[in-house]
N, C-alpha and C. Protein backbone atom coordinates (compact mmCIF):
# COMPACT_ATOMS: atom_id res chain seq x y z
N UNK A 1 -29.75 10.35 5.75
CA UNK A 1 -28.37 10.78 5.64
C UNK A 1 -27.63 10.56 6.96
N UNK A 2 -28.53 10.82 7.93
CA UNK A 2 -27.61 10.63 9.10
C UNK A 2 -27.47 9.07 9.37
N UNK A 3 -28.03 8.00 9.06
CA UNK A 3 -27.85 6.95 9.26
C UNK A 3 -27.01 6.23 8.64
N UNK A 4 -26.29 6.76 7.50
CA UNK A 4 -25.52 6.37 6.57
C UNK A 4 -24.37 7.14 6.80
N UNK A 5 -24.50 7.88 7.96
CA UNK A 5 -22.82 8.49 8.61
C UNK A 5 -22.21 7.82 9.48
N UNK A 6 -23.74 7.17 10.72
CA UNK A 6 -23.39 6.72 11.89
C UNK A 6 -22.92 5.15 11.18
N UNK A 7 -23.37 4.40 9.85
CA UNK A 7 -23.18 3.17 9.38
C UNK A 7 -21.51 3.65 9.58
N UNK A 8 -21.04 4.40 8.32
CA UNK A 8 -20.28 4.98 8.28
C UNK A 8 -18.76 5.13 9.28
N UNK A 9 -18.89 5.53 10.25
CA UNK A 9 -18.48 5.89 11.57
C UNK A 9 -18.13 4.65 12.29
N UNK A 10 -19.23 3.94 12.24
CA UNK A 10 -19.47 2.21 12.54
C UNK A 10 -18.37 1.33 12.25
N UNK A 11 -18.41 1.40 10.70
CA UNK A 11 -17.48 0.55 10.10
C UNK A 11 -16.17 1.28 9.77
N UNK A 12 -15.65 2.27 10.24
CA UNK A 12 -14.61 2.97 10.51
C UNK A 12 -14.29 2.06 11.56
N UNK A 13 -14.81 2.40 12.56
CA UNK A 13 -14.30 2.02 14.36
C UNK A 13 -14.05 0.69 14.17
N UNK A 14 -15.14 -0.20 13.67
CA UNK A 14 -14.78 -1.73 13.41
C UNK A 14 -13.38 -1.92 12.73
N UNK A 15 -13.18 -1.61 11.42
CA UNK A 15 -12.06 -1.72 11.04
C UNK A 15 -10.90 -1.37 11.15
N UNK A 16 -10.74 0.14 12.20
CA UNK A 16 -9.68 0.28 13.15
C UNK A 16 -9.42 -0.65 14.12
N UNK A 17 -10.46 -1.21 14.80
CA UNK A 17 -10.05 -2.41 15.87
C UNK A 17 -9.37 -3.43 15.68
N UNK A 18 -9.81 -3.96 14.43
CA UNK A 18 -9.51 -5.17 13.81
C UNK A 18 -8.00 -4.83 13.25
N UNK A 19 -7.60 -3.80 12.92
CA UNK A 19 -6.45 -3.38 12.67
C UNK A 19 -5.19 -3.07 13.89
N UNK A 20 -5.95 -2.42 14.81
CA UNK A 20 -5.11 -2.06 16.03
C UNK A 20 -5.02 -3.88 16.51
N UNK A 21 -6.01 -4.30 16.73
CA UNK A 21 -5.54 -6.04 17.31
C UNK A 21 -4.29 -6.74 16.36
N UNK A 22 -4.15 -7.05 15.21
CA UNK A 22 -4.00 -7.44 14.17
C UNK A 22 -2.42 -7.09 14.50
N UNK A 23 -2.15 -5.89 14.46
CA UNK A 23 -0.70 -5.10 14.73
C UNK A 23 -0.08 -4.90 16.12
N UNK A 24 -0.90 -4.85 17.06
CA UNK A 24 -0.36 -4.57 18.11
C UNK A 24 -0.16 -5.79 19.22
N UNK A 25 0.58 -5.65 19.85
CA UNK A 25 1.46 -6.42 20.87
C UNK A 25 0.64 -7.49 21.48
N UNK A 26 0.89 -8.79 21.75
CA UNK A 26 -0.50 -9.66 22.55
C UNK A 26 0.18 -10.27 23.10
N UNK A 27 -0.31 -11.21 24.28
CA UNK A 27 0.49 -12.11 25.14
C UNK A 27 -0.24 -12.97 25.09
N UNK A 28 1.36 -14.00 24.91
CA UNK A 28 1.13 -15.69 24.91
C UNK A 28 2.14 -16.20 26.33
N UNK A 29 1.58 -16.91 27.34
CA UNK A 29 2.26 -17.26 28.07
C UNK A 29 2.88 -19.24 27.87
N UNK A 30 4.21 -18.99 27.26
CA UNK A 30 4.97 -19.85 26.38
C UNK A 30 6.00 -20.25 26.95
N UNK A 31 6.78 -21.41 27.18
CA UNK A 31 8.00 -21.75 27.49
C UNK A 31 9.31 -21.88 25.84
N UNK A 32 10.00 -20.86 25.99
CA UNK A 32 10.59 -21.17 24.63
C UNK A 32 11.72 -22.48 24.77
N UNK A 33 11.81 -22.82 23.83
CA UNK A 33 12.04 -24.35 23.63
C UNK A 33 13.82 -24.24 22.61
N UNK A 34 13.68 -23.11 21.96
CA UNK A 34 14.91 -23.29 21.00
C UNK A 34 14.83 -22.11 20.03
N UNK A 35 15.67 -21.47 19.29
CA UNK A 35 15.60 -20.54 18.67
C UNK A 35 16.56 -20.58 17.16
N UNK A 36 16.50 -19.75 16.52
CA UNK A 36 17.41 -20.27 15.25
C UNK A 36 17.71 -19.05 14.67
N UNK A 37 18.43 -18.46 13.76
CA UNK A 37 18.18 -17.28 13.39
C UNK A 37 18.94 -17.87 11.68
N UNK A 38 18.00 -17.29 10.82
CA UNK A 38 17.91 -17.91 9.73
C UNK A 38 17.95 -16.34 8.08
N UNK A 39 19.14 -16.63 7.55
CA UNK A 39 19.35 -16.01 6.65
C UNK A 39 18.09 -15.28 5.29
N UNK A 40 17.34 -14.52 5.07
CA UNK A 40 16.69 -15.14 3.59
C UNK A 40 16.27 -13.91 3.15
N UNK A 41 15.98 -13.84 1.85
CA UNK A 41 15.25 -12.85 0.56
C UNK A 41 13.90 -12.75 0.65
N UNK A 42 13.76 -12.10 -0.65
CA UNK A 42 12.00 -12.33 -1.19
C UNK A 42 11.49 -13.71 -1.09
N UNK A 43 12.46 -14.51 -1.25
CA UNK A 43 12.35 -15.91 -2.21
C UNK A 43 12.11 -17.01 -0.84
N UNK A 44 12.27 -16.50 0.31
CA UNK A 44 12.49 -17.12 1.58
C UNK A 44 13.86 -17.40 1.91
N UNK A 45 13.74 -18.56 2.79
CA UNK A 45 15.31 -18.88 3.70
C UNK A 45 16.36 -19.34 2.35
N UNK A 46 17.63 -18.73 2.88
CA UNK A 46 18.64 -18.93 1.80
C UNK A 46 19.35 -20.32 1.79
N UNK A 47 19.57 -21.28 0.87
CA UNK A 47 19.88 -22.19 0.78
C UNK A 47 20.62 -22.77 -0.80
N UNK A 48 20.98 -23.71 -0.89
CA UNK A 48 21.58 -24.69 -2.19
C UNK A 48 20.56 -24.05 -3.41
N UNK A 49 19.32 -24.75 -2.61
CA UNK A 49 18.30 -24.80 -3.51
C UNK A 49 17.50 -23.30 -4.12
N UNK A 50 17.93 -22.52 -3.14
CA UNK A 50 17.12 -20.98 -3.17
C UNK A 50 18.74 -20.17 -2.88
N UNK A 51 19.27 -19.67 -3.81
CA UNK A 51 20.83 -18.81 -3.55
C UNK A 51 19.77 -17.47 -3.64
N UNK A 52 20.74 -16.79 -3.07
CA UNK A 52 20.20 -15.33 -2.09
C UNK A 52 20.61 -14.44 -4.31
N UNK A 53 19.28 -13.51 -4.49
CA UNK A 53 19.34 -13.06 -5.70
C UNK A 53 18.45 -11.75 -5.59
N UNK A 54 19.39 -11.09 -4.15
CA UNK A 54 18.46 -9.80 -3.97
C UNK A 54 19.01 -9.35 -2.27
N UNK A 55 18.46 -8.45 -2.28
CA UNK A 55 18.94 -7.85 -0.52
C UNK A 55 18.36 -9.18 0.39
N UNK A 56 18.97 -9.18 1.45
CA UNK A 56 18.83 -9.99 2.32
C UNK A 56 18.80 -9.52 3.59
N UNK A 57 17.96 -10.47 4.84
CA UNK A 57 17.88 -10.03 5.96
C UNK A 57 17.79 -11.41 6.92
N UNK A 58 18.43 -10.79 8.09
CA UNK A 58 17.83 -11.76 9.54
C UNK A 58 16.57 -12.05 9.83
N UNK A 59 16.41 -13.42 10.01
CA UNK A 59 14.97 -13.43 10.88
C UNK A 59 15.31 -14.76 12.02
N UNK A 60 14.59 -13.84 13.08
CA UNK A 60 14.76 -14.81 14.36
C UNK A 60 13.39 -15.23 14.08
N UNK A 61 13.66 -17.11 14.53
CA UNK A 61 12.81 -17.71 14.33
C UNK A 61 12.77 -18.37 16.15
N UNK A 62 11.92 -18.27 16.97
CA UNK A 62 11.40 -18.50 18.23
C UNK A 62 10.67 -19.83 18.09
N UNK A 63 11.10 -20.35 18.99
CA UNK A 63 10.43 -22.34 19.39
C UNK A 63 9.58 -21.99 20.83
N UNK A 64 8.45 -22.78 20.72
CA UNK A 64 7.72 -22.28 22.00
C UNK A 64 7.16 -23.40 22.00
N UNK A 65 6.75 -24.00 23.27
CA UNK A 65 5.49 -24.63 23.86
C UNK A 65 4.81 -24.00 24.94
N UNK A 66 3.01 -24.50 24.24
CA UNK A 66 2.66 -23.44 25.53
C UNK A 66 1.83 -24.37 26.69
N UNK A 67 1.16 -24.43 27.67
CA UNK A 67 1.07 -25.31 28.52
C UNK A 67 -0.16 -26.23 28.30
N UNK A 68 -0.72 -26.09 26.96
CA UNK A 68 -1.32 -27.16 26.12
C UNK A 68 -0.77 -28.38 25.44
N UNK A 69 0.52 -28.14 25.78
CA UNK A 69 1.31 -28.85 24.32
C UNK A 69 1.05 -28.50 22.85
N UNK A 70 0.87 -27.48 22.64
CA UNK A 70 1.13 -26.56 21.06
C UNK A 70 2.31 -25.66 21.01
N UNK A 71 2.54 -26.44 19.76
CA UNK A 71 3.88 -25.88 19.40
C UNK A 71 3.40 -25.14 18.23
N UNK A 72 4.36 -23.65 18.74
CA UNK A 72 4.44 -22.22 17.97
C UNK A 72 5.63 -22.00 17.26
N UNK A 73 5.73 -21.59 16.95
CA UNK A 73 6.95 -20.83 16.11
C UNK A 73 6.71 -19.18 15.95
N UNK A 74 7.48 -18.59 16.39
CA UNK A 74 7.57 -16.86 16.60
C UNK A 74 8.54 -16.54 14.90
N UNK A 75 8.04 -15.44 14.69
CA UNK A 75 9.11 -14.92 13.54
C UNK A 75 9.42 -13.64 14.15
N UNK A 76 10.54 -13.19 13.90
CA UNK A 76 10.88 -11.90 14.82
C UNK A 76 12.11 -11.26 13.50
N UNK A 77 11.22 -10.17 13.13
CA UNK A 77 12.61 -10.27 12.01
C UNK A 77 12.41 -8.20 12.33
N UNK A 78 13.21 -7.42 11.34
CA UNK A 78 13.01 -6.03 11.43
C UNK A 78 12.49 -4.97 10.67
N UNK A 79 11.61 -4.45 10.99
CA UNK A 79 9.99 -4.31 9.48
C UNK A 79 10.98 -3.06 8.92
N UNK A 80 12.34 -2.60 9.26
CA UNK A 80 13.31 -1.94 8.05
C UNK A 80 12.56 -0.11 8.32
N UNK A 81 11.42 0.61 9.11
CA UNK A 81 10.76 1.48 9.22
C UNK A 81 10.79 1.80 10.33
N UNK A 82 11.11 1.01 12.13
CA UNK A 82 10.67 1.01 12.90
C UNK A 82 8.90 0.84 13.20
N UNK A 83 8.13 0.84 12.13
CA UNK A 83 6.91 0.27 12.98
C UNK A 83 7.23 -1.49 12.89
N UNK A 84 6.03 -1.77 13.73
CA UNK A 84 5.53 -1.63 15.29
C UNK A 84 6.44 -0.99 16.07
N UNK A 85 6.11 -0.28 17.05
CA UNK A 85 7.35 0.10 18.18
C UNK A 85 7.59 -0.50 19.41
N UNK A 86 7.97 -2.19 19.57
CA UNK A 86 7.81 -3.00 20.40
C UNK A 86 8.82 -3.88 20.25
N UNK A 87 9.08 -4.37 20.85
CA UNK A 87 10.43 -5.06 21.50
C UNK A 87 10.59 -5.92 20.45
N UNK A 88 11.98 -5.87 20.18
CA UNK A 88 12.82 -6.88 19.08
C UNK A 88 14.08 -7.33 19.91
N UNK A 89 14.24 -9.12 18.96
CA UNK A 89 15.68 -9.16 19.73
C UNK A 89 16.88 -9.17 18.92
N UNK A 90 17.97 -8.74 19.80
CA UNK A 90 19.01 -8.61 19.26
C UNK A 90 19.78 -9.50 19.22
């Protein structure tokens, strides 16, 4: 019984980690390159082809290179709850 608490306990802690990494804040050291800020729904970015057929929101879309030559793309949009509690732009 006790070994099947500490398993237990185990795979608690594991899957909090993997969760706290997953969500929380990380650094990429990036030169941003260009930025866009782009209209869209459920349905994605609003367009001809996709007309907006529901609430809608901002999303900043971030251009990066990082000193590999890989190119990123950031999404920065507003999770509508305040979580995460970490820097957004305006």
């Amino acid at each position: 019984m006790k070994k099947i608490f500490i398993a237990y306990i185990v795979c608690f802690a594991i899957g909090t980690a993997i969760l706290f990494s997953y969500y929380l804040p990380s650094t990429d050291i990036v030169k941003i390159t260009g930025s866009e800020v782009k209209r869209v729904d459920n349905d994605g970015p609003i367009s001809a082809d996709n007309p907006a057929d529901g609430p809608t929101r901002d999303v900043y879309y971030i251009y990066t290179i990082n000193e590999n030559k890989k190119i990123m793309v950031y999404r920065n949009e507003d999770t509508g709850w305040s979580f995460p509690f970490y820097f957004k732009i305006q």
